[in-house]
Structures are given as structure tokens and as C-alpha cells.
C-alpha atoms as a PDB file:
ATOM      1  CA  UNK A   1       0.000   0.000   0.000  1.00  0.00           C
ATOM      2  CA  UNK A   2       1.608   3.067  -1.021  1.00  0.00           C
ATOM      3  CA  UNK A   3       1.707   6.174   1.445  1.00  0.00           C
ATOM      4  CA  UNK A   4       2.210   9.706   0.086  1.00  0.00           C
ATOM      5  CA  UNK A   5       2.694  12.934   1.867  1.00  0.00           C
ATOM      6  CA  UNK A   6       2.660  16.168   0.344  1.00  0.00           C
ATOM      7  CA  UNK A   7       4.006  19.075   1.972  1.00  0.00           C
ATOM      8  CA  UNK A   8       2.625  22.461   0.357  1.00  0.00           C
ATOM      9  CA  UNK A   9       2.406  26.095   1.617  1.00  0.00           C
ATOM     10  CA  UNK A  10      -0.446  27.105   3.747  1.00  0.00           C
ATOM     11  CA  UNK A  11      -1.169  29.688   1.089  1.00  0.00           C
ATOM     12  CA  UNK A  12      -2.198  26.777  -1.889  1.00  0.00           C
ATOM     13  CA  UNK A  13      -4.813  25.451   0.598  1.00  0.00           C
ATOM     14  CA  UNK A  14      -7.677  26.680  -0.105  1.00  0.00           C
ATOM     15  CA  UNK A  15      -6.363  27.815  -4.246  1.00  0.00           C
ATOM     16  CA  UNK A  16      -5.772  23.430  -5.258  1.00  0.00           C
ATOM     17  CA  UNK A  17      -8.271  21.209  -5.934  1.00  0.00           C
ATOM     18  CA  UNK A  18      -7.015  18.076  -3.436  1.00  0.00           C
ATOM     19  CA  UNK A  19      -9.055  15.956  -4.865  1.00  0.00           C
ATOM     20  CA  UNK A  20      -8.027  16.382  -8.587  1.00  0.00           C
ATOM     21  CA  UNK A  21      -3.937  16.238  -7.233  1.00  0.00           C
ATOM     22  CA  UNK A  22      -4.792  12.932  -5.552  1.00  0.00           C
ATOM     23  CA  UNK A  23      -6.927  11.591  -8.138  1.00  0.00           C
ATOM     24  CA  UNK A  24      -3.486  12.332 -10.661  1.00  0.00           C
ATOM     25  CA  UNK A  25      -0.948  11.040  -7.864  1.00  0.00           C
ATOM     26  CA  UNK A  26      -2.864   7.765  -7.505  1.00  0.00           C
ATOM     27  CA  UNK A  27      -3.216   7.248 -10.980  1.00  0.00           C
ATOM     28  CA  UNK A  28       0.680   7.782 -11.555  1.00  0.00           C
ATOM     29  CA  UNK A  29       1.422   5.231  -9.201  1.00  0.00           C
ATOM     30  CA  UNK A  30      -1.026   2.670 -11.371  1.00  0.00           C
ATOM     31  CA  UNK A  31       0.448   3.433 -14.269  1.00  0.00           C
ATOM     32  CA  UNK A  32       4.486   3.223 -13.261  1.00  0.00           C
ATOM     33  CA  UNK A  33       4.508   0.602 -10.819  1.00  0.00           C
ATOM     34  CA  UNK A  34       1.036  -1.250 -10.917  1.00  0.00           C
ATOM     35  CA  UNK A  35      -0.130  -0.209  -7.500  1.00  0.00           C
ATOM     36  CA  UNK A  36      -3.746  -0.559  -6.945  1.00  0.00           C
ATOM     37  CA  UNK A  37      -5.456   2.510  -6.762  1.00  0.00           C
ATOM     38  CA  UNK A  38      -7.719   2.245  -4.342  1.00  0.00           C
ATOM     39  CA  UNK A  39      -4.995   0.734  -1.961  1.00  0.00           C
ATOM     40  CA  UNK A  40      -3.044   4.472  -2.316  1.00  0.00           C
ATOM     41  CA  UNK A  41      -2.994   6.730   1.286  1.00  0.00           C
ATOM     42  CA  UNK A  42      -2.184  10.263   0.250  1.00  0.00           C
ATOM     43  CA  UNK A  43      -1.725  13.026   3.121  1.00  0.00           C
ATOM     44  CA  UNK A  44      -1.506  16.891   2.633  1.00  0.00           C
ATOM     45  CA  UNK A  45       0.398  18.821   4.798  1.00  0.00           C
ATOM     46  CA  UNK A  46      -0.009  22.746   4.596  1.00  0.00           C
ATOM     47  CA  UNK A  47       3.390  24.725   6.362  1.00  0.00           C
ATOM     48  CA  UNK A  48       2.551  27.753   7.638  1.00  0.00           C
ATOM     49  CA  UNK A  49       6.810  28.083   8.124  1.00  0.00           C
ATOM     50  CA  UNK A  50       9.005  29.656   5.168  1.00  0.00           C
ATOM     51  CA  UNK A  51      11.441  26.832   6.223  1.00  0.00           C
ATOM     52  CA  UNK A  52      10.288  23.133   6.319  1.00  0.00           C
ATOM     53  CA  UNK A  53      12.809  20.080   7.732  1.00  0.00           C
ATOM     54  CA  UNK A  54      12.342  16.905   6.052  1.00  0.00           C
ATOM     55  CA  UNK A  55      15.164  14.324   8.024  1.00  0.00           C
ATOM     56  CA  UNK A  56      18.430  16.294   7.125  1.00  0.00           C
ATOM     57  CA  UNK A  57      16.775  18.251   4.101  1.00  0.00           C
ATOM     58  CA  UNK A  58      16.162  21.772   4.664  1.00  0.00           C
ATOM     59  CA  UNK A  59      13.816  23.443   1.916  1.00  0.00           C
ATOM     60  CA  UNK A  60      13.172  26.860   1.697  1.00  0.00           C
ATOM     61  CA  UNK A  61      10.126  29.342   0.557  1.00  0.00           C
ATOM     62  CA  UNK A  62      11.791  31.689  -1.201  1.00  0.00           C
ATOM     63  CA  UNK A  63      10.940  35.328  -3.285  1.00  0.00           C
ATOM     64  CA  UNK A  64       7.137  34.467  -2.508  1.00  0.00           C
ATOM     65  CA  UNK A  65       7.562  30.660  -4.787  1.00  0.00           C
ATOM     66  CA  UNK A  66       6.299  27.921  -3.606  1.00  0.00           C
ATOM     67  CA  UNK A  67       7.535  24.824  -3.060  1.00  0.00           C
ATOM     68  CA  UNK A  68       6.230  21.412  -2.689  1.00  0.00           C
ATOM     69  CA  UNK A  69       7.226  18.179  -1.047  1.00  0.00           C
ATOM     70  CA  UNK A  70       5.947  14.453  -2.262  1.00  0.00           C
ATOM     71  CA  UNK A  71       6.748  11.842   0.418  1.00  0.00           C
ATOM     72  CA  UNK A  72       6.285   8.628  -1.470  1.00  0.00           C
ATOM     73  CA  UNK A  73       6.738   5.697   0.479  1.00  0.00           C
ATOM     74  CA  UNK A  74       6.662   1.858  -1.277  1.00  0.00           C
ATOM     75  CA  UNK A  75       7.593  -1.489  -0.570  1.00  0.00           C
ATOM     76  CA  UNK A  76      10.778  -2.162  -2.247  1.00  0.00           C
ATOM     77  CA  UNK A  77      11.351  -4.295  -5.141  1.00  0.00           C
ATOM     78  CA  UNK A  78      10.490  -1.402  -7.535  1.00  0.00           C
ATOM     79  CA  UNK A  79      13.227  -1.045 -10.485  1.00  0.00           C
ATOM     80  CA  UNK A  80      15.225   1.906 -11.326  1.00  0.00           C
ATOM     81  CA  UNK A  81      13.360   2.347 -14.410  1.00  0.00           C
ATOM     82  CA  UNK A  82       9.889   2.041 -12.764  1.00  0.00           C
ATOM     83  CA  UNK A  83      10.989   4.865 -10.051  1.00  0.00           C
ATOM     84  CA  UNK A  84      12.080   7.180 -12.836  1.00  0.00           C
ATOM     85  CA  UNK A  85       8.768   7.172 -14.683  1.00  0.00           C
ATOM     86  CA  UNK A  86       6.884   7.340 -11.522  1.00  0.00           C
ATOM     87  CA  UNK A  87       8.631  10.353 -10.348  1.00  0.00           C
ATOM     88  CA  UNK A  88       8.340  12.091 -13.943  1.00  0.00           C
ATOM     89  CA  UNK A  89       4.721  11.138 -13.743  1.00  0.00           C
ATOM     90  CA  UNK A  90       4.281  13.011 -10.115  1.00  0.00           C
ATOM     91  CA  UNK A  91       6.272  16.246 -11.654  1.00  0.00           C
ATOM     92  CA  UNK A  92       4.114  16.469 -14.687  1.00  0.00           C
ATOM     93  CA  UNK A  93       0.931  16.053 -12.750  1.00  0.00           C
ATOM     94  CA  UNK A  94       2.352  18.527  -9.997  1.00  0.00           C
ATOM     95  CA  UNK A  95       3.188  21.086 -12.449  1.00  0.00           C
ATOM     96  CA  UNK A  96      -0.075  20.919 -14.250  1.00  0.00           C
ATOM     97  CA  UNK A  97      -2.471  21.491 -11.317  1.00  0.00           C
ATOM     98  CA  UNK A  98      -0.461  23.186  -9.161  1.00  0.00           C
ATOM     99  CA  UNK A  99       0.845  25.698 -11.944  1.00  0.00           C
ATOM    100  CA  UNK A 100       4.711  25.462 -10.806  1.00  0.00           C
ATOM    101  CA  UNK A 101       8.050  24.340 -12.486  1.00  0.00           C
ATOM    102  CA  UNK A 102       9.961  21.575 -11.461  1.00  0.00           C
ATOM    103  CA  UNK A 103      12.742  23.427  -9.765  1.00  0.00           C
ATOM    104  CA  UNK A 104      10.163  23.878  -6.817  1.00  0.00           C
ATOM    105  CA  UNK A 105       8.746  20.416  -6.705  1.00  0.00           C
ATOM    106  CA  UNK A 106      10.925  17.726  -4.374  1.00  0.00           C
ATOM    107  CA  UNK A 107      10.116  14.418  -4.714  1.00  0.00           C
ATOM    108  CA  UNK A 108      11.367  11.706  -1.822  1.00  0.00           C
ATOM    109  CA  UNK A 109      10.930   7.810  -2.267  1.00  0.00           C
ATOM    110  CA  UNK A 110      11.428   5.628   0.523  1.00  0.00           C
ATOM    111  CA  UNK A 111      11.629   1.894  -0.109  1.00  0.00           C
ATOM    112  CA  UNK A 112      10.127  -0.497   2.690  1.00  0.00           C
ATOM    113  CA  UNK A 113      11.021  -3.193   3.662  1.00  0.00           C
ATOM    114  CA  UNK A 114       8.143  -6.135   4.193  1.00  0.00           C
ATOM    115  CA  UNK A 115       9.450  -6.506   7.317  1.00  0.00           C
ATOM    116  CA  UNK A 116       9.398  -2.657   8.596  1.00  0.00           C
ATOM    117  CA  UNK A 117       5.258  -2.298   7.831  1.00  0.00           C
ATOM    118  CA  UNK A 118       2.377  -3.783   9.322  1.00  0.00           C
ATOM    119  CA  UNK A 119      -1.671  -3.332   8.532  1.00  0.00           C
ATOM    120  CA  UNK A 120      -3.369  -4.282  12.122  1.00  0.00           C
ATOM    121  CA  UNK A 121      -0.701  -5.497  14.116  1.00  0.00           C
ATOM    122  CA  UNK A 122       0.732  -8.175  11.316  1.00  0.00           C
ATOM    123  CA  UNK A 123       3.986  -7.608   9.474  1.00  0.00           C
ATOM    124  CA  UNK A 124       3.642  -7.568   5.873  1.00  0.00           C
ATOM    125  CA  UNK A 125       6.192  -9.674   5.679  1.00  0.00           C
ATOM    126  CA  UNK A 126       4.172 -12.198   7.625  1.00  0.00           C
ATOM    127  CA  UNK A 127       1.342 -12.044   4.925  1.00  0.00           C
END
């Protein structure tokens, strides 16, 4: 099951359509590495902060653009070539209905192990 977390600026809240961005995400994730849809948890987060601290990353808000932070967390097994189209997927859709450029779109994928996720108490790894 696929996890994604979007950081944005407090000021796109109420000017995106979250539906329409998660609608797009989900159906990237279909399309690149044959995820089931329906299976897909997406999170926004909107930063009030100019400065937001992802682990040791540090991105900044800077001459009033914004920028945006995709979280995309997936058990592993996924090829090279699979993560490239699925993060060139995300940055089209992301530039599209958000109306930015790709400089200010960050996107982070974290493999899982089966072993480091569990659905009601039972290791995936276990299923």
C-alpha cells in the first residue's frame, strides 16, 4: 500500500483542488509501478513556516515561490526504471495542477522493507 505525503504552503490550501492532485498522484502510481489505486494513502500537509525540515533536508520558501514536497513511500522491489517514470509522472501532474516548475517540486521515495510495515498489528512480511 503506497503512502504519500505532500508538503505544500499554507497559502495553496484553499487555491488546489485536493481531490483532482490525488486523483493524478494515484493514478501515476497505477500506471508506473502497478499499484492498486484504491490501496493508495495520500496526506496533505499545509506549512505555515518559510522553512520546512524533512530528516536532514532543509527546503526553503523563497521570493514568494512555492515549493512542494511528495513523500512517497513503497515497498521495495520497484526497479530503477519504474521509479524514474513514476517520479516524472508526479512532476508532470504537480506542475499541471499546481501551476509550478519543477525546480520547486521535491520528490522523496522511501523503499520499505516487508518486514518494517504492518496493517493491524501483522507484518507484511508475515502475509
Amino acid at each position: 500500500m503506497p503512502i504519500l505525503q505532500i508538503h505544500l504552503p499554507k497559502a495553496l490550501e484553499t487555491k488546489i483542488n485536493k481531490k483532482e492532485v490525488a486523483s493524478a498522484l494515484s493514478n501515476s502510481l497505477g500506471e508506473t509501478i502497478n499499484s492498486k489505486i484504491e490501496d493508495t494513502k495520500i496526506y496533505f500537509n499545509f506549512v505555515e513556516e518559510k522553512n520546512i525540515f524533512l530528516a536532514d533536508i532543509c527546503l526553503t520558501e523563497s521570493e514568494g515561490k512555492a515549493f512542494i514536497v511528495l513523500k512517497v513511500y513503497i515497498l521495495e522491489g520497484r526497479n530503477i526504471e519504474q521509479k524514474r517514470n513514476l517520479v516524472k509522472s508526479f512532476n508532470q501532474h504537480l506542475q499541471k495542477l499546481l501551476n509550478l516548475n519543477g525546480q520547486e517540486i521535491k520528490i522523496i521515495i522511501s523503499d520499505m522493507k516487508s518486514s518494517d510495515y504492518a496493517i493491524n498489528g501483522c507484518l507484511i512480511y508475515d502475509k
